[in-house]
C-alpha atoms as a PDB file:
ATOM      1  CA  UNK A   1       4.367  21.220 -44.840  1.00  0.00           C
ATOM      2  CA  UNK A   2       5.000  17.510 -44.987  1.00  0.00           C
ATOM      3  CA  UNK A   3       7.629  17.584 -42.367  1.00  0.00           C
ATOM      4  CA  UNK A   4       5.141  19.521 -40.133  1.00  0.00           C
ATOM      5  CA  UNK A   5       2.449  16.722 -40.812  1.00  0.00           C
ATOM      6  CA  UNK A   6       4.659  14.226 -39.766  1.00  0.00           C
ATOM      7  CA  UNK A   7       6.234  15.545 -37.054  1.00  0.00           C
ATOM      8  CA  UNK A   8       2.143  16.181 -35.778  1.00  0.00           C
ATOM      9  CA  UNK A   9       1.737  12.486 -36.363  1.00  0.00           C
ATOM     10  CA  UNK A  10       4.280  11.150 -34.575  1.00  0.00           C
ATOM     11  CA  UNK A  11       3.558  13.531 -31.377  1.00  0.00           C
ATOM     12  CA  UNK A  12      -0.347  11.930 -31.520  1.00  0.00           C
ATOM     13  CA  UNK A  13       1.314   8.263 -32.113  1.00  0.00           C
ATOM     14  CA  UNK A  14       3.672   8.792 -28.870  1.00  0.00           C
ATOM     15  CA  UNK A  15       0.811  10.635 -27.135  1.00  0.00           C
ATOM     16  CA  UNK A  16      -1.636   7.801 -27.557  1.00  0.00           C
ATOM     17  CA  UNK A  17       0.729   5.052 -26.846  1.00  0.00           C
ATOM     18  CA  UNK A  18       1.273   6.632 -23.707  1.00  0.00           C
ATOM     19  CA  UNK A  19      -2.205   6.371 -23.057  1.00  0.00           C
ATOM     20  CA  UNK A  20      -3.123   3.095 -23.761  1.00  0.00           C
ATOM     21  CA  UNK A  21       0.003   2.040 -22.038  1.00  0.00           C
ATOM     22  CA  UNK A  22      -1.468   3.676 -18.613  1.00  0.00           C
ATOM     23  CA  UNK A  23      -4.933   2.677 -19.514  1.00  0.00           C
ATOM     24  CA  UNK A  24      -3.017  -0.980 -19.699  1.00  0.00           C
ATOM     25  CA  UNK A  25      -1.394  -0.751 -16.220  1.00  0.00           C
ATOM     26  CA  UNK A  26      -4.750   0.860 -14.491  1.00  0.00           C
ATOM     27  CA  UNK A  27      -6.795  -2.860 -15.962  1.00  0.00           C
ATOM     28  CA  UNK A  28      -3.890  -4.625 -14.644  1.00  0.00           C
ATOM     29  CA  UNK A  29      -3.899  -2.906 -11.248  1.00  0.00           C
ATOM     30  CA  UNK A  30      -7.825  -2.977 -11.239  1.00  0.00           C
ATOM     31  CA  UNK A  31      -8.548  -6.674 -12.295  1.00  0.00           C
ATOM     32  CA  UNK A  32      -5.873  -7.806  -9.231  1.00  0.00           C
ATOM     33  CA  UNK A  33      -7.653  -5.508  -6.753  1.00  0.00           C
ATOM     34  CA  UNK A  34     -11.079  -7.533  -7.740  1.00  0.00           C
ATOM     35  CA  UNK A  35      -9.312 -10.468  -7.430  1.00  0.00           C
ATOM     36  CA  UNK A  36      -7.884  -9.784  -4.116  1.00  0.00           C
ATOM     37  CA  UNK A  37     -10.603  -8.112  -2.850  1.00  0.00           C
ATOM     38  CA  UNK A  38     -13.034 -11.454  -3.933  1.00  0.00           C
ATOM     39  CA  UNK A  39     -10.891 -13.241  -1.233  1.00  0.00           C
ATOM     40  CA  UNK A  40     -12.575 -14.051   2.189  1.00  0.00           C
ATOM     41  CA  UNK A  41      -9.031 -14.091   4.050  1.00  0.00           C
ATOM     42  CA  UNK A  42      -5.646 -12.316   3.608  1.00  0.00           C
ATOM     43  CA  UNK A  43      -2.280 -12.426   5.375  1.00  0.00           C
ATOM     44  CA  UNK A  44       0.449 -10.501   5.170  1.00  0.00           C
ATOM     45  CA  UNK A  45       3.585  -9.702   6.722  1.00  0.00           C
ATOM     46  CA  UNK A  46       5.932  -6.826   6.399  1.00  0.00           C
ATOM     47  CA  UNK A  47       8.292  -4.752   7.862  1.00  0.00           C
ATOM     48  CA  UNK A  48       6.840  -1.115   8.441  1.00  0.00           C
ATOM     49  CA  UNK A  49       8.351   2.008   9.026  1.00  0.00           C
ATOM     50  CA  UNK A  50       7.066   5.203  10.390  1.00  0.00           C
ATOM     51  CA  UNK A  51       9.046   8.544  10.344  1.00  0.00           C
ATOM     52  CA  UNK A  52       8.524  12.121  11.831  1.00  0.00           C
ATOM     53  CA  UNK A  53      11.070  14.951  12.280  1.00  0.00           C
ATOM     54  CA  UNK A  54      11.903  13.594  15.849  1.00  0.00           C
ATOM     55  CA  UNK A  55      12.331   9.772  15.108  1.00  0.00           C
ATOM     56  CA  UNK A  56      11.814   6.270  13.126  1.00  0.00           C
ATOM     57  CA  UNK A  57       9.858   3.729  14.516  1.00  0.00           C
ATOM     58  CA  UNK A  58      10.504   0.224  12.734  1.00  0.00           C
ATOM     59  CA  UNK A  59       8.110  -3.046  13.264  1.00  0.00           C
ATOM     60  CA  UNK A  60       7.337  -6.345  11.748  1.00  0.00           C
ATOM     61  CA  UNK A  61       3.806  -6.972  11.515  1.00  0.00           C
ATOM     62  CA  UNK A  62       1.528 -10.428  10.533  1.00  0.00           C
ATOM     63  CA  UNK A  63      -1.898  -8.868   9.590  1.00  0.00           C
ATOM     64  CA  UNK A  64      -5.129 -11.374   9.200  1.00  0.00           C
ATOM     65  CA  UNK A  65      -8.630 -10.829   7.942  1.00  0.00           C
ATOM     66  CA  UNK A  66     -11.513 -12.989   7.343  1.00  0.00           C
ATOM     67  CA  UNK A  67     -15.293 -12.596   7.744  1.00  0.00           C
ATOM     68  CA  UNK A  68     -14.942 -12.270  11.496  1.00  0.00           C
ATOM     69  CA  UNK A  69     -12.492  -9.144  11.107  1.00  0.00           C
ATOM     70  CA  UNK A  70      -8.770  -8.196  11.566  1.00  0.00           C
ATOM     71  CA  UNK A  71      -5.751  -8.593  13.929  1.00  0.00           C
ATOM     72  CA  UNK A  72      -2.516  -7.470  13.855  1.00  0.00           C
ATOM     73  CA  UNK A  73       0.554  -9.316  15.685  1.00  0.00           C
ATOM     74  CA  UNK A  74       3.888  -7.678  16.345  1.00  0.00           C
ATOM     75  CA  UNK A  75       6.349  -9.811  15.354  1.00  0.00           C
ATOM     76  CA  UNK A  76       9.564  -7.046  15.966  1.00  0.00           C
ATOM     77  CA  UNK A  77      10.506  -5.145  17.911  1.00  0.00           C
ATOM     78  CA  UNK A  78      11.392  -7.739  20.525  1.00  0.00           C
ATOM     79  CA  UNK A  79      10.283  -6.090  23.770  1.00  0.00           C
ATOM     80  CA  UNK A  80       6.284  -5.857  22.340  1.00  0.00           C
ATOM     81  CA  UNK A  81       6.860  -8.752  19.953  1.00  0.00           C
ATOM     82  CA  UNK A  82       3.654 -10.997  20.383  1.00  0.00           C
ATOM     83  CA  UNK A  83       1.193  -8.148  21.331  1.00  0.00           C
ATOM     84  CA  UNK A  84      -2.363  -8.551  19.278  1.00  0.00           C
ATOM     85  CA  UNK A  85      -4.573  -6.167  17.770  1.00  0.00           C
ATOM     86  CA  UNK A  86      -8.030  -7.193  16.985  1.00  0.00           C
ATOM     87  CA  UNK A  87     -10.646  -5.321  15.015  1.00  0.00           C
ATOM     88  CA  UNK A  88     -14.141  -6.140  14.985  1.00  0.00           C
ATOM     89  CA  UNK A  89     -17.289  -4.401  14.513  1.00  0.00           C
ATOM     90  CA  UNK A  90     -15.287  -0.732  14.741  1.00  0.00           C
ATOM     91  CA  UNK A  91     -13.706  -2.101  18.048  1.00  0.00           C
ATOM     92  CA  UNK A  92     -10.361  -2.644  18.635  1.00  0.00           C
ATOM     93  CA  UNK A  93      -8.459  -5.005  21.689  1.00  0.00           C
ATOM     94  CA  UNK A  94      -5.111  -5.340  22.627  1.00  0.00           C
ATOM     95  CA  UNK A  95      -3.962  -8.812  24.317  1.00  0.00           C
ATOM     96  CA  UNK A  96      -0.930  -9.910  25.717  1.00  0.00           C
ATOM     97  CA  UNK A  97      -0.482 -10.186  29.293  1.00  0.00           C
ATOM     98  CA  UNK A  98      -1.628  -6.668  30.281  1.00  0.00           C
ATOM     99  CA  UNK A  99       0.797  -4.702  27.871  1.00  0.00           C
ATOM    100  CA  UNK A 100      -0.156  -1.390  27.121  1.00  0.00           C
ATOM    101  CA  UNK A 101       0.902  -0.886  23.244  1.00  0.00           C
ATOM    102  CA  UNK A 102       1.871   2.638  21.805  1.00  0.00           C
ATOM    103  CA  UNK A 103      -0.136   2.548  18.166  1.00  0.00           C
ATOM    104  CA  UNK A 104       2.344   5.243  17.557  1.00  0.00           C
ATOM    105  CA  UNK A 105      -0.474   8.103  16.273  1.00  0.00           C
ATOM    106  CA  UNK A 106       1.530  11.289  17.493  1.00  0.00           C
ATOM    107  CA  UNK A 107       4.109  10.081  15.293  1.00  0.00           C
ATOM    108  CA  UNK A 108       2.519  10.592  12.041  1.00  0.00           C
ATOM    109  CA  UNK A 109      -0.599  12.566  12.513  1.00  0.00           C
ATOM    110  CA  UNK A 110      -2.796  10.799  10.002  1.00  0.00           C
ATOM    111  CA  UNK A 111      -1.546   7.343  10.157  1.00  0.00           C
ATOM    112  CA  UNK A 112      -0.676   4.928  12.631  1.00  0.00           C
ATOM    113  CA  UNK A 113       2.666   2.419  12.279  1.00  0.00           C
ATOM    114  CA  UNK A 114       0.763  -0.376  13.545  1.00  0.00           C
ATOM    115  CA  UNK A 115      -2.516   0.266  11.648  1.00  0.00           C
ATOM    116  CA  UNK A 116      -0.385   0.505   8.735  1.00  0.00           C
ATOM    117  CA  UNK A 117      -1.732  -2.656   7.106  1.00  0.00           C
ATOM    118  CA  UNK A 118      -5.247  -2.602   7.712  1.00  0.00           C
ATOM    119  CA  UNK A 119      -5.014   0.733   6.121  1.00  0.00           C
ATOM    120  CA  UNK A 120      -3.030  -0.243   3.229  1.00  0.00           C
ATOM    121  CA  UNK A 121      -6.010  -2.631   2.894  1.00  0.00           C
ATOM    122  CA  UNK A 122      -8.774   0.340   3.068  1.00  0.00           C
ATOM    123  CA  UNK A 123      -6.749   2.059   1.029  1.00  0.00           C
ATOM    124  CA  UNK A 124      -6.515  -0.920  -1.227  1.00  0.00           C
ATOM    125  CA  UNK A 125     -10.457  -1.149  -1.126  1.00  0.00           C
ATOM    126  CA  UNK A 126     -11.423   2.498  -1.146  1.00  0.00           C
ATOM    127  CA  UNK A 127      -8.777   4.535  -2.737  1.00  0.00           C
ATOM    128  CA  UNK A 128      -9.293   6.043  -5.600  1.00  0.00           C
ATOM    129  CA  UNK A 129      -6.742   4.911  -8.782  1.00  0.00           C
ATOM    130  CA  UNK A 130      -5.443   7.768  -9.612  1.00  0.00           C
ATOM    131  CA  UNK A 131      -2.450   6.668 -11.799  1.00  0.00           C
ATOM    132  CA  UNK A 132      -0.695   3.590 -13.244  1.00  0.00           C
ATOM    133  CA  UNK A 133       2.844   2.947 -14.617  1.00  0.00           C
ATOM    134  CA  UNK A 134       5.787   0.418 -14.845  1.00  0.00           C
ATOM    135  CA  UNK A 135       9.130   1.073 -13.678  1.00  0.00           C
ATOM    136  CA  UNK A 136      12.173  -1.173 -13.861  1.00  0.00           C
ATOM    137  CA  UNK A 137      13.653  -2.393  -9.782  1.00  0.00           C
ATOM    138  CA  UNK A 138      17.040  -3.633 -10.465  1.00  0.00           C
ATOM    139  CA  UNK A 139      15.602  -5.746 -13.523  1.00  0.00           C
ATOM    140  CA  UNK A 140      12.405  -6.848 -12.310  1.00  0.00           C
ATOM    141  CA  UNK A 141       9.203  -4.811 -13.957  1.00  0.00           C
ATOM    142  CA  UNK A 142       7.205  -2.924 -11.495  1.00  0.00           C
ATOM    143  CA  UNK A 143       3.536  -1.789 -11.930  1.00  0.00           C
ATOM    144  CA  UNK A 144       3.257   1.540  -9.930  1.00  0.00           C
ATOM    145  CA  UNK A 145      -0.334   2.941  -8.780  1.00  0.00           C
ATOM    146  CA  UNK A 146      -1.403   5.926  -7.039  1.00  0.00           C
ATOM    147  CA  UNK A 147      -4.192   5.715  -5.046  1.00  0.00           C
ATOM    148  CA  UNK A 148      -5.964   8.444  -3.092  1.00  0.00           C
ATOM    149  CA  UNK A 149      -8.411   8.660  -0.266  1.00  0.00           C
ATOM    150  CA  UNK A 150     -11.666  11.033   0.074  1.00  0.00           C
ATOM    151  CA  UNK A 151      -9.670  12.406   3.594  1.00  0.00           C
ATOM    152  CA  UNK A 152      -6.290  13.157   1.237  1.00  0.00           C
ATOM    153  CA  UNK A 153      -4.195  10.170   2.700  1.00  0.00           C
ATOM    154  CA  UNK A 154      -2.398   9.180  -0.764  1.00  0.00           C
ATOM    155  CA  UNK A 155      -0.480   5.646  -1.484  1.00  0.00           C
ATOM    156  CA  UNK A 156       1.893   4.371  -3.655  1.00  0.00           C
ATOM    157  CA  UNK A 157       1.790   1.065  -4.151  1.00  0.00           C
ATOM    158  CA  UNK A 158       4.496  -1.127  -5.982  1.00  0.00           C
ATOM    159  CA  UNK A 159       3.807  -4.965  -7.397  1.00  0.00           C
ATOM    160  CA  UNK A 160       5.946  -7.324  -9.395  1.00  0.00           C
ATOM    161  CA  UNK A 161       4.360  -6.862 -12.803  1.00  0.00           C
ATOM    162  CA  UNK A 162       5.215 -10.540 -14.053  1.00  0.00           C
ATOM    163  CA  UNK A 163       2.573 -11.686 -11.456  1.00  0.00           C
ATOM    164  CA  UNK A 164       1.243  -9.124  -9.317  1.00  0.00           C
ATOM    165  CA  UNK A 165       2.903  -9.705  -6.134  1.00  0.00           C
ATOM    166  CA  UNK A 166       2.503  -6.812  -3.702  1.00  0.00           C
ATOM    167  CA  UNK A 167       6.218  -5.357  -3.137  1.00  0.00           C
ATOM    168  CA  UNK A 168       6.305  -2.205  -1.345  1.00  0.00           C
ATOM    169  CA  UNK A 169       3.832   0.836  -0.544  1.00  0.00           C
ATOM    170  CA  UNK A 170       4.245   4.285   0.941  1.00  0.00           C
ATOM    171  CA  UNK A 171       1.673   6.033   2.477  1.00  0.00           C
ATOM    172  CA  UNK A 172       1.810  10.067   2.809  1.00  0.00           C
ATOM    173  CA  UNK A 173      -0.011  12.706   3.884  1.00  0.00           C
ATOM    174  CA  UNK A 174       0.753  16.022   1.563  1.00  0.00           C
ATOM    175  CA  UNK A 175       4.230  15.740   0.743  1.00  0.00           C
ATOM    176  CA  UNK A 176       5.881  13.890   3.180  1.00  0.00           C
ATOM    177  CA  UNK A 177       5.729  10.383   3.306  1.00  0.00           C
ATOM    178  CA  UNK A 178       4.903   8.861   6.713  1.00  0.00           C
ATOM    179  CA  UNK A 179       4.735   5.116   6.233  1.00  0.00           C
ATOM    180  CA  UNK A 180       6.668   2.528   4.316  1.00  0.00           C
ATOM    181  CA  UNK A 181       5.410  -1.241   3.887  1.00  0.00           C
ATOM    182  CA  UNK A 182       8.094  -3.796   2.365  1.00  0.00           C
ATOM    183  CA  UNK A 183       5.734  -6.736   2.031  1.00  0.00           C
ATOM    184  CA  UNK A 184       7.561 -10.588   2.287  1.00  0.00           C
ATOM    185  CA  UNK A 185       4.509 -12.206   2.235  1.00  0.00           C
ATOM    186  CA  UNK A 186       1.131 -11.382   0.736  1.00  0.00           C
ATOM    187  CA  UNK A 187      -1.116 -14.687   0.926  1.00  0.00           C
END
């Protein structure tokens, strides 16, 4: 009888450790996402990949938003490097000498490669937290969240725990994931 009690004990103790530790991660995730989101301008850069059965398409991207709206700059592949994306009021404009721009759309289905970070930052915005860990990376802490979207676009999203840094996020629709973001600079 004893050993039963404290084998029931210890299963609660792991149980609710295991909670508060995710409740712990979710506040972390949640106070930088106010913090971020409290910011009148971002930038970020990153290299983006898109996949489909048939092909990868790889890019470099420099996304910026303020209170006038977004743009996107290809930085890589070489041959579109420089074209612009701006997004304002629901519109969006390509510049750059008269270049017509393939946003890449059949590729995924639900996502675009070049949209990729203005929706990581709807996604960022809107999603839903739907989970929170930590993971180790080679000896650096991560803090893991899962965020979903009303349409069923889901994201994981990966930042340095020590201080929050965005890392890495993968965007998926169902099971297979579609995009992958590996952020080298988040200002």
């Amino acid at each position: 009888m004893k050993q039963a009690s404290l084998l029931a004990l210890t299963i609660s103790l792991i149980l609710l450790s295991g909670c508060a530790k995710s409740e712990k991660c979710e506040a972390k995730y949640t106070d930088w996402k106010s913090g971020c989101l409290s910011l009148e301008e971002h930038e970020i850069k990153a290299d983006v990949s898109a996949t489909d059965e048939e092909r990868v398409c790889d890019y470099t991207l420099l996304y910026k938003s303020n209170t006038d709206g977004e743009s996107i700059e290809v930085l890589a592949p070489e041959q579109i490097a420089q074209v612009k994306a701006e997004i304002r009021s629901g519109e969006t404009r390509l510049s750059y000498d008269g270049a017509v721009l393939d946003t890449g759309s059949a590729l995924t289905g639900q996502f675009s490669p070049l949209m990729a970070l203005p929706t990581f930052m709807k996604i960022i915005k809107d999603g839903h937290l739907e989970n929170s860990w930590t993971e180790d990376n080679k000896g650096t802490e991560m803090l893991v969240s899962e965020l979903e979207m009303p349409d069923g676009a889901h994201m994981t999203f990966w930042q340095r725990s020590s201080d929050m840094t965005p890392v890495y996020a993968e965007m998926r629709s169902g099971d297979a994931v579609q995009i992958k973001i590996t952020i080298t600079e988040f200002k």
